[in-house]
C-alpha atoms as a PDB file:
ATOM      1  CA  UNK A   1       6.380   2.320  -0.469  1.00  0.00           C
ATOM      2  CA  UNK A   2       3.607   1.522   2.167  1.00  0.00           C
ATOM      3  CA  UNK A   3       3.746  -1.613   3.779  1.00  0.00           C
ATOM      4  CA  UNK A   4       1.246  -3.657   5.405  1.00  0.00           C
ATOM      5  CA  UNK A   5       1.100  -1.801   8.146  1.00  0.00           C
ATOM      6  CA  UNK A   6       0.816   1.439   6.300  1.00  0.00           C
ATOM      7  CA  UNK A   7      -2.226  -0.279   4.115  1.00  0.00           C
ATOM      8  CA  UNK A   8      -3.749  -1.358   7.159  1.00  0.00           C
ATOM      9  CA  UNK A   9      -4.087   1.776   9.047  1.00  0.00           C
ATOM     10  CA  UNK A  10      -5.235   3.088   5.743  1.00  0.00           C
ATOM     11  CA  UNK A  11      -7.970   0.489   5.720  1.00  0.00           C
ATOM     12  CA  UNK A  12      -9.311   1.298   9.130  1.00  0.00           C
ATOM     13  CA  UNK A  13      -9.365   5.049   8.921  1.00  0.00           C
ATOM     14  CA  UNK A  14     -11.318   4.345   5.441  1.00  0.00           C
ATOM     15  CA  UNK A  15     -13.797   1.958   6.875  1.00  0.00           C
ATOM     16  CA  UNK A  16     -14.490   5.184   9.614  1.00  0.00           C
ATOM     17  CA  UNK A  17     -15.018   7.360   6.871  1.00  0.00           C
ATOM     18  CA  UNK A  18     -16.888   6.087   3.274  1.00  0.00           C
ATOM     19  CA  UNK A  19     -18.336   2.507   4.413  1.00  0.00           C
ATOM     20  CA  UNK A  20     -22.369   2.789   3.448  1.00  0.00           C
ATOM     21  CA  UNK A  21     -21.404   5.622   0.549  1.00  0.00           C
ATOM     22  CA  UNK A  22     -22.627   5.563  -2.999  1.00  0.00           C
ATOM     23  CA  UNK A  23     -21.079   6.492  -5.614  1.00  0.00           C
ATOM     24  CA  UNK A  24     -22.854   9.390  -7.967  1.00  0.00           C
ATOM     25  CA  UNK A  25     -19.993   9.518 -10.034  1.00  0.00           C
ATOM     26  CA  UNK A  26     -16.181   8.589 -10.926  1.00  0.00           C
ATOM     27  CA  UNK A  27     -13.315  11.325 -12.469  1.00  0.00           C
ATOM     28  CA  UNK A  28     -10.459   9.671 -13.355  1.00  0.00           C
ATOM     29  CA  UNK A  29      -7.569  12.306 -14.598  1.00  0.00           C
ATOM     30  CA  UNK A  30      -4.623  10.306 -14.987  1.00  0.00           C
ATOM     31  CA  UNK A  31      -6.402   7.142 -17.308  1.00  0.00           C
ATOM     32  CA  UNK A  32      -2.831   5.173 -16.961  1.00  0.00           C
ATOM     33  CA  UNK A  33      -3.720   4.187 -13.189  1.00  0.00           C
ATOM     34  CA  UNK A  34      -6.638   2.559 -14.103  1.00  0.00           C
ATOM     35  CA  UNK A  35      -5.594  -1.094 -15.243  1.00  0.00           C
ATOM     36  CA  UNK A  36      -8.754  -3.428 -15.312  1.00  0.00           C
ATOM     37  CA  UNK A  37     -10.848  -2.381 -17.479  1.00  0.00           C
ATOM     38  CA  UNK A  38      -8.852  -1.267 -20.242  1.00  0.00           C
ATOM     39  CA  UNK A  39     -12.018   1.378 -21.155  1.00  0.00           C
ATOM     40  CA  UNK A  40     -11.776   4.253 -18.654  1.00  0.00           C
ATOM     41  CA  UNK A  41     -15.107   5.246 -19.215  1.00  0.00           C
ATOM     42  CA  UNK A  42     -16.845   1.711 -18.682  1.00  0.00           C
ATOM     43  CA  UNK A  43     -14.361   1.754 -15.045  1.00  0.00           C
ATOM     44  CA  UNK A  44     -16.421   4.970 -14.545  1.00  0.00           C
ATOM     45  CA  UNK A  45     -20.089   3.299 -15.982  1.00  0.00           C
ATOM     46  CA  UNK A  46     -19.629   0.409 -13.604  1.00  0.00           C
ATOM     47  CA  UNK A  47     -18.710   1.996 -10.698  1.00  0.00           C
ATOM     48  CA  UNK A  48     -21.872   4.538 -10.496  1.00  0.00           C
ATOM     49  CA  UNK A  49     -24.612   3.731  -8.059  1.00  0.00           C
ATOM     50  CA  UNK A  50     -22.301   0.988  -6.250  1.00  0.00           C
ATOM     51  CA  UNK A  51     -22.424   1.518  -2.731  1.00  0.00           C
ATOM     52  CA  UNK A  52     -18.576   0.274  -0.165  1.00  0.00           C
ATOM     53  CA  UNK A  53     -19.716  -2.089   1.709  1.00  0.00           C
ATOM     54  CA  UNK A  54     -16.390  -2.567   3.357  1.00  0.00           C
ATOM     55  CA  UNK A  55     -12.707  -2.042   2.602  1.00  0.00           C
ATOM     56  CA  UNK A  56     -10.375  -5.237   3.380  1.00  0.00           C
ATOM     57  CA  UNK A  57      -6.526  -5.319   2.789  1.00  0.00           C
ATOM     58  CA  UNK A  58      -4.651  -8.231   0.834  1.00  0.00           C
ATOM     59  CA  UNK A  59      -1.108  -7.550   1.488  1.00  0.00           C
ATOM     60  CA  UNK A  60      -0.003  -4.293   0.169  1.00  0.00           C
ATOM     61  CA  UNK A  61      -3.194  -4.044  -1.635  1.00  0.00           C
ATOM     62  CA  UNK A  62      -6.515  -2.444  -0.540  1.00  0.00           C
ATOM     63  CA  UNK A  63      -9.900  -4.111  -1.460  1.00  0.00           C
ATOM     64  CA  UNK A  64     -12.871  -1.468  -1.614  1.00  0.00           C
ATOM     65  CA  UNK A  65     -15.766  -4.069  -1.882  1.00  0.00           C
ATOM     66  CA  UNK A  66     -18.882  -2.689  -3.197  1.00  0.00           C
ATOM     67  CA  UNK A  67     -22.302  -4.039  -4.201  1.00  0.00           C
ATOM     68  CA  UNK A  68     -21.412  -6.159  -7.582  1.00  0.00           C
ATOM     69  CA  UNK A  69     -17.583  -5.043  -7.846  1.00  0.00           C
ATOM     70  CA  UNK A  70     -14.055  -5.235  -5.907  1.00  0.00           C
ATOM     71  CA  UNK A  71     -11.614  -1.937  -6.827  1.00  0.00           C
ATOM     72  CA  UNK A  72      -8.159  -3.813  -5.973  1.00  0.00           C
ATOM     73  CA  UNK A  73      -6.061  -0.261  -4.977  1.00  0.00           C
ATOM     74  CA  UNK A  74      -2.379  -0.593  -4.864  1.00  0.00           C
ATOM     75  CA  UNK A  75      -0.586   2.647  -3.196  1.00  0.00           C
ATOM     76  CA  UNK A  76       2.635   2.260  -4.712  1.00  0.00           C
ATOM     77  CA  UNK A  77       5.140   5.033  -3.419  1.00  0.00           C
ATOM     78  CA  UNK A  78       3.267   8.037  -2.434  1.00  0.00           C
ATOM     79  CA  UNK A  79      -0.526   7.180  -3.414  1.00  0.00           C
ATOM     80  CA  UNK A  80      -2.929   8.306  -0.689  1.00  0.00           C
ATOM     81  CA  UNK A  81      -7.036   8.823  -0.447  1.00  0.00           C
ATOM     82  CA  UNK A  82      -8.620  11.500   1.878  1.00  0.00           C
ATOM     83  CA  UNK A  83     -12.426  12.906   1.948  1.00  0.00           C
ATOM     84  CA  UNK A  84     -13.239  16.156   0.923  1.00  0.00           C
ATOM     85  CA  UNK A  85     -16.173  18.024   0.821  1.00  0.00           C
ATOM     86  CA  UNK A  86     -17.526  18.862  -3.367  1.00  0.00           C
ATOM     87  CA  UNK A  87     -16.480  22.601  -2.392  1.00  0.00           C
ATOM     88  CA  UNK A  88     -12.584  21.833  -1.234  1.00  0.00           C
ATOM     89  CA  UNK A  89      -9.791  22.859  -3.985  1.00  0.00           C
ATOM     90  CA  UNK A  90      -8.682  19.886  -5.925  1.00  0.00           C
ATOM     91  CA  UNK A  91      -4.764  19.993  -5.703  1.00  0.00           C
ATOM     92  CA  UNK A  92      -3.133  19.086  -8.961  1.00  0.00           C
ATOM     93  CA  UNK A  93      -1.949  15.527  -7.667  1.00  0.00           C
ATOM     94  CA  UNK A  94      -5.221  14.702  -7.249  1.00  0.00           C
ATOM     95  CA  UNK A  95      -6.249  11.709  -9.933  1.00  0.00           C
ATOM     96  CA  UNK A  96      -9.224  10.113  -9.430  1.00  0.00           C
ATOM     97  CA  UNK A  97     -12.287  11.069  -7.844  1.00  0.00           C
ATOM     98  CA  UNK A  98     -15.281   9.395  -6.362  1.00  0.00           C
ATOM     99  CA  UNK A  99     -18.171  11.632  -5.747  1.00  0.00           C
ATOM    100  CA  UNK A 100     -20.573  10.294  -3.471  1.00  0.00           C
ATOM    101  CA  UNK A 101     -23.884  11.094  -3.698  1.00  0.00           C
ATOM    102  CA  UNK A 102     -23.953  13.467  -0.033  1.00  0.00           C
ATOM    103  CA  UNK A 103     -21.549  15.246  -1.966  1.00  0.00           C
ATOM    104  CA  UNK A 104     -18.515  14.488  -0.426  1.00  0.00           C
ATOM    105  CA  UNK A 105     -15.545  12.911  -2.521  1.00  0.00           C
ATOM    106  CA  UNK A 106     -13.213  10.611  -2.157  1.00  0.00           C
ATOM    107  CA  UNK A 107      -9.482  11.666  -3.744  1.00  0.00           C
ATOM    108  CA  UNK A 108      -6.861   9.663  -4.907  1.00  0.00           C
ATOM    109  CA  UNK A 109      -3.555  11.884  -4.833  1.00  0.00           C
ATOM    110  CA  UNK A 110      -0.354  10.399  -6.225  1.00  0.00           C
ATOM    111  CA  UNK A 111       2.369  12.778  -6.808  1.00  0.00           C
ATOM    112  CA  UNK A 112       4.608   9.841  -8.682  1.00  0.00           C
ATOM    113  CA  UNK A 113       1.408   8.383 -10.357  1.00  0.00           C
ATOM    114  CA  UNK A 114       2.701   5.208 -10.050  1.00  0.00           C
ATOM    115  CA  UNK A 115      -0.477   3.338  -8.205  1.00  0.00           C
ATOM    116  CA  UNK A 116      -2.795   1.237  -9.166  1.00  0.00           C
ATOM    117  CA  UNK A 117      -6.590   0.445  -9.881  1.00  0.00           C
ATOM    118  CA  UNK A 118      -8.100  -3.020 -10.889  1.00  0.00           C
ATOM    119  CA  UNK A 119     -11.638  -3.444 -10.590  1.00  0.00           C
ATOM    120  CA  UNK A 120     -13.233  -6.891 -11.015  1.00  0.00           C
ATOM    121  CA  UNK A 121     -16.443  -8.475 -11.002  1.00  0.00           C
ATOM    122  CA  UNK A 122     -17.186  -9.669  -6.705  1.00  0.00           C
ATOM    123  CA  UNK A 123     -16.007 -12.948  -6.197  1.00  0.00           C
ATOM    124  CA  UNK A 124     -13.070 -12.452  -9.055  1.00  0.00           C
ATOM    125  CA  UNK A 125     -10.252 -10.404  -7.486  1.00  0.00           C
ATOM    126  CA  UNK A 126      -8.451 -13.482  -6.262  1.00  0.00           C
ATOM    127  CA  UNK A 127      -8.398 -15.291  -8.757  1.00  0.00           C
ATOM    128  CA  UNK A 128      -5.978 -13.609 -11.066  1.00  0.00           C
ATOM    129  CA  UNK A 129      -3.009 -11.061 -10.889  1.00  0.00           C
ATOM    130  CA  UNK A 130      -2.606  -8.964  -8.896  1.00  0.00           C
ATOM    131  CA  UNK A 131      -3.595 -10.811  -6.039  1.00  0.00           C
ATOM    132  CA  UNK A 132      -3.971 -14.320  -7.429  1.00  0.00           C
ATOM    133  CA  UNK A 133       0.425 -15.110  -6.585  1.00  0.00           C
ATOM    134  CA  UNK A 134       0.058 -13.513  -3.091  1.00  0.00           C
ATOM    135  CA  UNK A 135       1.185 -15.750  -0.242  1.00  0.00           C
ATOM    136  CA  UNK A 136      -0.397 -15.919   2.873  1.00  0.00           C
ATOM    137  CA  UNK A 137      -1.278 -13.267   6.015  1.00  0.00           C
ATOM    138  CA  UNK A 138       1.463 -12.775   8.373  1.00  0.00           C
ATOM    139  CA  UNK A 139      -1.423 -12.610  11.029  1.00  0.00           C
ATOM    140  CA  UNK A 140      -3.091 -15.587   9.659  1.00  0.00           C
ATOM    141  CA  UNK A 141      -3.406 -18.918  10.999  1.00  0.00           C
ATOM    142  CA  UNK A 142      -1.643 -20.198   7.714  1.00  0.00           C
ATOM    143  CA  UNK A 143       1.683 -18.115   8.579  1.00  0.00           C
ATOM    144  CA  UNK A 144       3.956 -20.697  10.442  1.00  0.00           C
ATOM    145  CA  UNK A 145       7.656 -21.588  11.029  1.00  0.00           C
ATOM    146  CA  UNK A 146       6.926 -24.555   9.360  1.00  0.00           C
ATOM    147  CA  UNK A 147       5.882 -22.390   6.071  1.00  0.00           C
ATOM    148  CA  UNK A 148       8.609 -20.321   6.175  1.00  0.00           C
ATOM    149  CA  UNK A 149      11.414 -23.015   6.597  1.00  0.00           C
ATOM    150  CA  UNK A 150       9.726 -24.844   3.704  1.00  0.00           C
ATOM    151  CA  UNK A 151       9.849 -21.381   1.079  1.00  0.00           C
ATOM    152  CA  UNK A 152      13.396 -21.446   2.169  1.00  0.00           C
ATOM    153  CA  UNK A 153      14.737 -25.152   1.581  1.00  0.00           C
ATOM    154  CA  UNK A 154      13.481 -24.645  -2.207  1.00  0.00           C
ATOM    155  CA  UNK A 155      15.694 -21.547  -3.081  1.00  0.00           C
ATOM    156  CA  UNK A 156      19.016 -20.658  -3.443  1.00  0.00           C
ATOM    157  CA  UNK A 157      18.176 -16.946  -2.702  1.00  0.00           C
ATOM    158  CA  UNK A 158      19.351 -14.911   0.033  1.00  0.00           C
ATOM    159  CA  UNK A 159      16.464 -14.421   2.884  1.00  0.00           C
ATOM    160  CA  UNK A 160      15.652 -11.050   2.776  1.00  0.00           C
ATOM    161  CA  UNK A 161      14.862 -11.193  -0.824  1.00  0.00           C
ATOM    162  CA  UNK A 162      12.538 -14.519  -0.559  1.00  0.00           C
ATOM    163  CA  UNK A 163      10.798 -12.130   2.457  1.00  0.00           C
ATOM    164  CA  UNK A 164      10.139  -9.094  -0.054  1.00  0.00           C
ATOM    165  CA  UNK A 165       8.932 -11.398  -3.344  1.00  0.00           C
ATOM    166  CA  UNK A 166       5.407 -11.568  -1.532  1.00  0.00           C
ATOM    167  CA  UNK A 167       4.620 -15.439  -2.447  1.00  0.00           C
ATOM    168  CA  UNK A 168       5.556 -16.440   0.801  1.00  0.00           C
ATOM    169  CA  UNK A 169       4.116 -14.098   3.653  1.00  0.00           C
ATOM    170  CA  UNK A 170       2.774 -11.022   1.782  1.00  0.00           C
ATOM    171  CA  UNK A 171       3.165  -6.982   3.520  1.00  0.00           C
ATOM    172  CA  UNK A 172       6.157  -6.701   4.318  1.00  0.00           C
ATOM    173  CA  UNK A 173       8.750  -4.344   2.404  1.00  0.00           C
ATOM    174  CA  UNK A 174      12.069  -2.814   3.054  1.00  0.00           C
ATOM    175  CA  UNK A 175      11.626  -1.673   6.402  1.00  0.00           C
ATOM    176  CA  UNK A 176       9.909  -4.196   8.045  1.00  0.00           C
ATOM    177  CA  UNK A 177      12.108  -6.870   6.241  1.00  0.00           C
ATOM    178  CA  UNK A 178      15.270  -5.051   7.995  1.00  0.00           C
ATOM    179  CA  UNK A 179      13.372  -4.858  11.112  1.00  0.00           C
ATOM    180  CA  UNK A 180      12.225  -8.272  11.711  1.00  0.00           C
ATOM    181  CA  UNK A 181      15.800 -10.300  10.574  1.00  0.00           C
ATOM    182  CA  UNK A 182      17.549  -7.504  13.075  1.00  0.00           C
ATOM    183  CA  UNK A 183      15.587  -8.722  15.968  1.00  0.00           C
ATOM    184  CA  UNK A 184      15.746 -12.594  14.982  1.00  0.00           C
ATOM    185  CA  UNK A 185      19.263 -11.784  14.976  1.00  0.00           C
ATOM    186  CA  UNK A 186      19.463 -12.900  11.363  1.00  0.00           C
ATOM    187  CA  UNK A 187      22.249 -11.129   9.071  1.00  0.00           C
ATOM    188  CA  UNK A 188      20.622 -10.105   5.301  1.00  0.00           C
ATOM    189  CA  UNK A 189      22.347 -11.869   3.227  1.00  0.00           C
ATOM    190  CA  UNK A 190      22.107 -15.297   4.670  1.00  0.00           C
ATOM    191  CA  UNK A 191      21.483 -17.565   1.703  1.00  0.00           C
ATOM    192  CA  UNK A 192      17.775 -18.969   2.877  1.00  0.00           C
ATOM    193  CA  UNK A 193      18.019 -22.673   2.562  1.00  0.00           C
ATOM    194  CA  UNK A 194      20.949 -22.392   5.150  1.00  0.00           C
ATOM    195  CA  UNK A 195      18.509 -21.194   8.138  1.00  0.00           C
ATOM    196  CA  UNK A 196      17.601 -23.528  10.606  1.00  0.00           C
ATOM    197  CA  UNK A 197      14.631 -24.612  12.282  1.00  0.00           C
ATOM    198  CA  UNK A 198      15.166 -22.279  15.176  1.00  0.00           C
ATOM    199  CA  UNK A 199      16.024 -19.431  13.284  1.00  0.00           C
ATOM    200  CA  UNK A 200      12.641 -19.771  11.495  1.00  0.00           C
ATOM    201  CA  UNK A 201      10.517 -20.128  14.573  1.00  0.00           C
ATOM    202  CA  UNK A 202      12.561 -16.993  16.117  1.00  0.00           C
ATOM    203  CA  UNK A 203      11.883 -14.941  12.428  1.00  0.00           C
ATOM    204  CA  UNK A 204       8.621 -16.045  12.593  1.00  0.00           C
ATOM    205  CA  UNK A 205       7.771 -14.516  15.972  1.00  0.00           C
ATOM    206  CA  UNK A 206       9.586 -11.384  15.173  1.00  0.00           C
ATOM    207  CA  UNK A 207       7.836 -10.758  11.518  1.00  0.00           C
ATOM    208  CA  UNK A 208       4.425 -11.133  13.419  1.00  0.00           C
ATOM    209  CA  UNK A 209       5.426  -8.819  16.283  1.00  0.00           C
ATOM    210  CA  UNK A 210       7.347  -6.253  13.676  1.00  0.00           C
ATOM    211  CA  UNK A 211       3.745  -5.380  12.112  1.00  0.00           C
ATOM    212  CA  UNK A 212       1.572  -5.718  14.611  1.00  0.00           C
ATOM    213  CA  UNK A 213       4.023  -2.558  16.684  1.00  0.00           C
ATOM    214  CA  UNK A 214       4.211  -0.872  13.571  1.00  0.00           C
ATOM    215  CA  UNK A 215       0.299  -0.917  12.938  1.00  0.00           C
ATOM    216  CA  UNK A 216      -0.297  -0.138  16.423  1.00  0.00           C
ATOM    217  CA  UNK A 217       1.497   3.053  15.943  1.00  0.00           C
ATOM    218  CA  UNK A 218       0.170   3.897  12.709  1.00  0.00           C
ATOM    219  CA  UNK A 219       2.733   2.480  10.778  1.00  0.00           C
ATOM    220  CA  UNK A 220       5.861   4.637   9.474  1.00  0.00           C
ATOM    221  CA  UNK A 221       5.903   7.868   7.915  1.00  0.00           C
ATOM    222  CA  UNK A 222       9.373   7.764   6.801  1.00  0.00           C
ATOM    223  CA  UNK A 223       8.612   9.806   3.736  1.00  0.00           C
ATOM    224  CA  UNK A 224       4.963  10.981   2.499  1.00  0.00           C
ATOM    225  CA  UNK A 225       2.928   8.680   4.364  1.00  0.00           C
ATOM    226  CA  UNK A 226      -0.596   9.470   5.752  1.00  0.00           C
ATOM    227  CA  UNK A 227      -3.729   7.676   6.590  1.00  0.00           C
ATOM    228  CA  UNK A 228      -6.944   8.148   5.438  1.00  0.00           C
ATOM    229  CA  UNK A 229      -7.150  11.020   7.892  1.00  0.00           C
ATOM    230  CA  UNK A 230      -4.390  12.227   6.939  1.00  0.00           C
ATOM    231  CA  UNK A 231      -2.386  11.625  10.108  1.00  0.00           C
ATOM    232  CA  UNK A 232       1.490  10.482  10.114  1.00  0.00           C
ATOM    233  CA  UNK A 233       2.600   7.246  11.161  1.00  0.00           C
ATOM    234  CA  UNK A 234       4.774   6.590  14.352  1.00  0.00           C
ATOM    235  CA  UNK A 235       6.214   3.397  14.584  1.00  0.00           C
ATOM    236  CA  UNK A 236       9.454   5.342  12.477  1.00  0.00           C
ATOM    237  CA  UNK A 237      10.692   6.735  16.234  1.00  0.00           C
ATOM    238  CA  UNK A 238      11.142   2.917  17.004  1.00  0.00           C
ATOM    239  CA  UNK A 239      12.991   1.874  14.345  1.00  0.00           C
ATOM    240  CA  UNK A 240      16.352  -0.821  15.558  1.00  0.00           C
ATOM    241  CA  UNK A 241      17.734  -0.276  12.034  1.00  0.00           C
ATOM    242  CA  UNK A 242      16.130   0.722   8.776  1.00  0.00           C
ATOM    243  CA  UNK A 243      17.674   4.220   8.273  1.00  0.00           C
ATOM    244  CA  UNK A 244      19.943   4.295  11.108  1.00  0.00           C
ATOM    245  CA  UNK A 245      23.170   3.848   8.852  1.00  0.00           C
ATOM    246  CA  UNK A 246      26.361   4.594  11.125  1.00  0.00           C
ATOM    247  CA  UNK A 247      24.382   5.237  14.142  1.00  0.00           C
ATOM    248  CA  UNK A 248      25.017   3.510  17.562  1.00  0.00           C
ATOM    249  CA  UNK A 249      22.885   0.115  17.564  1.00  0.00           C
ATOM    250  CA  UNK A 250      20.590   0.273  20.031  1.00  0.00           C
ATOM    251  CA  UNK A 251      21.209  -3.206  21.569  1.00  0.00           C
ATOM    252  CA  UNK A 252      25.092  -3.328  21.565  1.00  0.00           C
ATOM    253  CA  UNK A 253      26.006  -0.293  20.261  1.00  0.00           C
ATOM    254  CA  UNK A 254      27.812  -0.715  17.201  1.00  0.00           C
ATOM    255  CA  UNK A 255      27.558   1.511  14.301  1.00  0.00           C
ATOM    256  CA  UNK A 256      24.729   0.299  11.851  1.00  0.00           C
ATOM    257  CA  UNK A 257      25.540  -1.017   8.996  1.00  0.00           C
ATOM    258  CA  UNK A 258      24.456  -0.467   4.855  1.00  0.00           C
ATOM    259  CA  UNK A 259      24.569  -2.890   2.064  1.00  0.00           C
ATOM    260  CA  UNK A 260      22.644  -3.367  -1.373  1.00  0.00           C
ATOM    261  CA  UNK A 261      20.733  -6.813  -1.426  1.00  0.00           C
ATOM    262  CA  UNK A 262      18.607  -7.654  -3.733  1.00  0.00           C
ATOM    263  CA  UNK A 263      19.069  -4.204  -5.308  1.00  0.00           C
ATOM    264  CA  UNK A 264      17.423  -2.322  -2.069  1.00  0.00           C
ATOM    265  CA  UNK A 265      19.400  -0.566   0.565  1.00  0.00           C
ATOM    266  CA  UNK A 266      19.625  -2.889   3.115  1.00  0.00           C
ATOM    267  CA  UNK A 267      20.620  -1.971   7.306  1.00  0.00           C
ATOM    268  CA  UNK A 268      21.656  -4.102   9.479  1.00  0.00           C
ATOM    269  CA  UNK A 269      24.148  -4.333  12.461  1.00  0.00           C
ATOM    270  CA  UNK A 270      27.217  -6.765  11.933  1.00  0.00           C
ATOM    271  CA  UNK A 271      27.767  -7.567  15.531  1.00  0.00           C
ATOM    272  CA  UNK A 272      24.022  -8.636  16.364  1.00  0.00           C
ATOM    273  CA  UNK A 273      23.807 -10.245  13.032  1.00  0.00           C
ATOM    274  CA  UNK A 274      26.666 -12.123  12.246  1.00  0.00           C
END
């Protein structure tokens, strides 16, 4: 599933390619990704004539903003957008399509049809589900040690899965979860309330510097992941962990280690995080 900085690299190849567009017209194929409204066709009323002003991200979410509405876009596990011209084939996995009035489209392919559409009124989109729970921005002035040791002291959960439930620090996922506790030197399934201050101020630092690497190389393509461009990711060839079962650790060299918590395959090296 994309992670923030998946969704972010997203968002800026977007904004390079359908900010100032207007839509003609909206095709939407597979009705069961479209979740606000419940009437397809008034989704596809509303939407005609709006021109993006901008796309933002909120977590793992994208925000296309236009004139009077906010499409909320989740990608899910393999939902991706690209611009085509009118003329292009329309491959089979292709859902929902906004025709612009130049006559180019943009396509929303999901071979698992598992993403998402919400589109609300400008000004709404925060203030109820899906985004409405979200915690704050890992690159936000909001995200501090302080914040994080607090989420902790209140559960009885284990840290990586108080990390994944979004409420405290939204984007990050599986990989980046893995990622981060590896280089704070934290092991998985450390109950939260039992980290310490330090530990929190080290996690901190190493969630923030996770993602921004990992957007800087145009996040991970482990699987089907593309950007708007439909480019591939890079930040996978610098992975410490995630996927790496059995293979040397790159810091001390132990084989890495895999473990189910919170029902997700979890990797981790037993030496460096004891």
């Amino acid at each position: 599933m994309p992670e923030l900085p998946e969704v972010e690299t997203v968002k800026r190849t977007l904004q390079q390619l359908v900010i100032g567009k207007t839509i003609d017209s909206v095709d939407i194929r597979w009705p069961k990704i479209i979740k606000k409204p419940d009437d397809i066709k008034q989704f596809e009323f509303l939407l005609q004539g709006q021109t993006i002003e901008k796309i933002d991200r909120r977590g793992k979410f994208l925000k296309f903003v236009f004139t009077d509405y906010v499409l909320v876009s989740h990608l899910r596990m393999e939902g991706r957008y690209g611009l085509f011209q009118k003329t292009d084939e329309i491959n089979k996995h292709v859902h929902v399509i906004f025709t612009f009035t130049d006559k180019t489209e943009l396509r929303y392919q999901d071979v698992r049809k598992f993403g998402t559409m919400h589109l609300f009124v400008k000004g709404e989109e925060e203030k109820v589900m899906p985004l409405s729970q979200l915690g704050v921005e890992p690159f936000s002035s909001e995200f501090t040690p302080e914040l994080l040791l607090s989420s902790f002291k209140h559960t009885n959960r284990k840290v990586k899965v108080v990390l994944l439930d979004q409420k405290t620090v939204v984007g990050l996922g599986n990989i980046y979860v893995d990622e981060a506790l590896f280089r704070a030197n934290i092991y998985p399934e450390t109950f939260a309330k039992d980290i310490t201050k330090k530990q929190a101020k080290k996690l901190h630092q190493e969630i923030i510097h996770t993602l921004q690497e990992a957007v800087d190389q145009g996040g991970s393509s482990i699987k089907s992941y593309v950007n708007g461009q439909g480019d591939m990711g890079f930040f996978q060839q610098y992975l410490l962990v995630y996927g790496r079962e059995n293979e040397p650790c790159r810091v001390c060299g132990t084989p890495i280690s895999k473990t189910v918590v919170g029902g997700r395959g979890t990797h981790y090296c037993h030496r460096c995080q004891k």
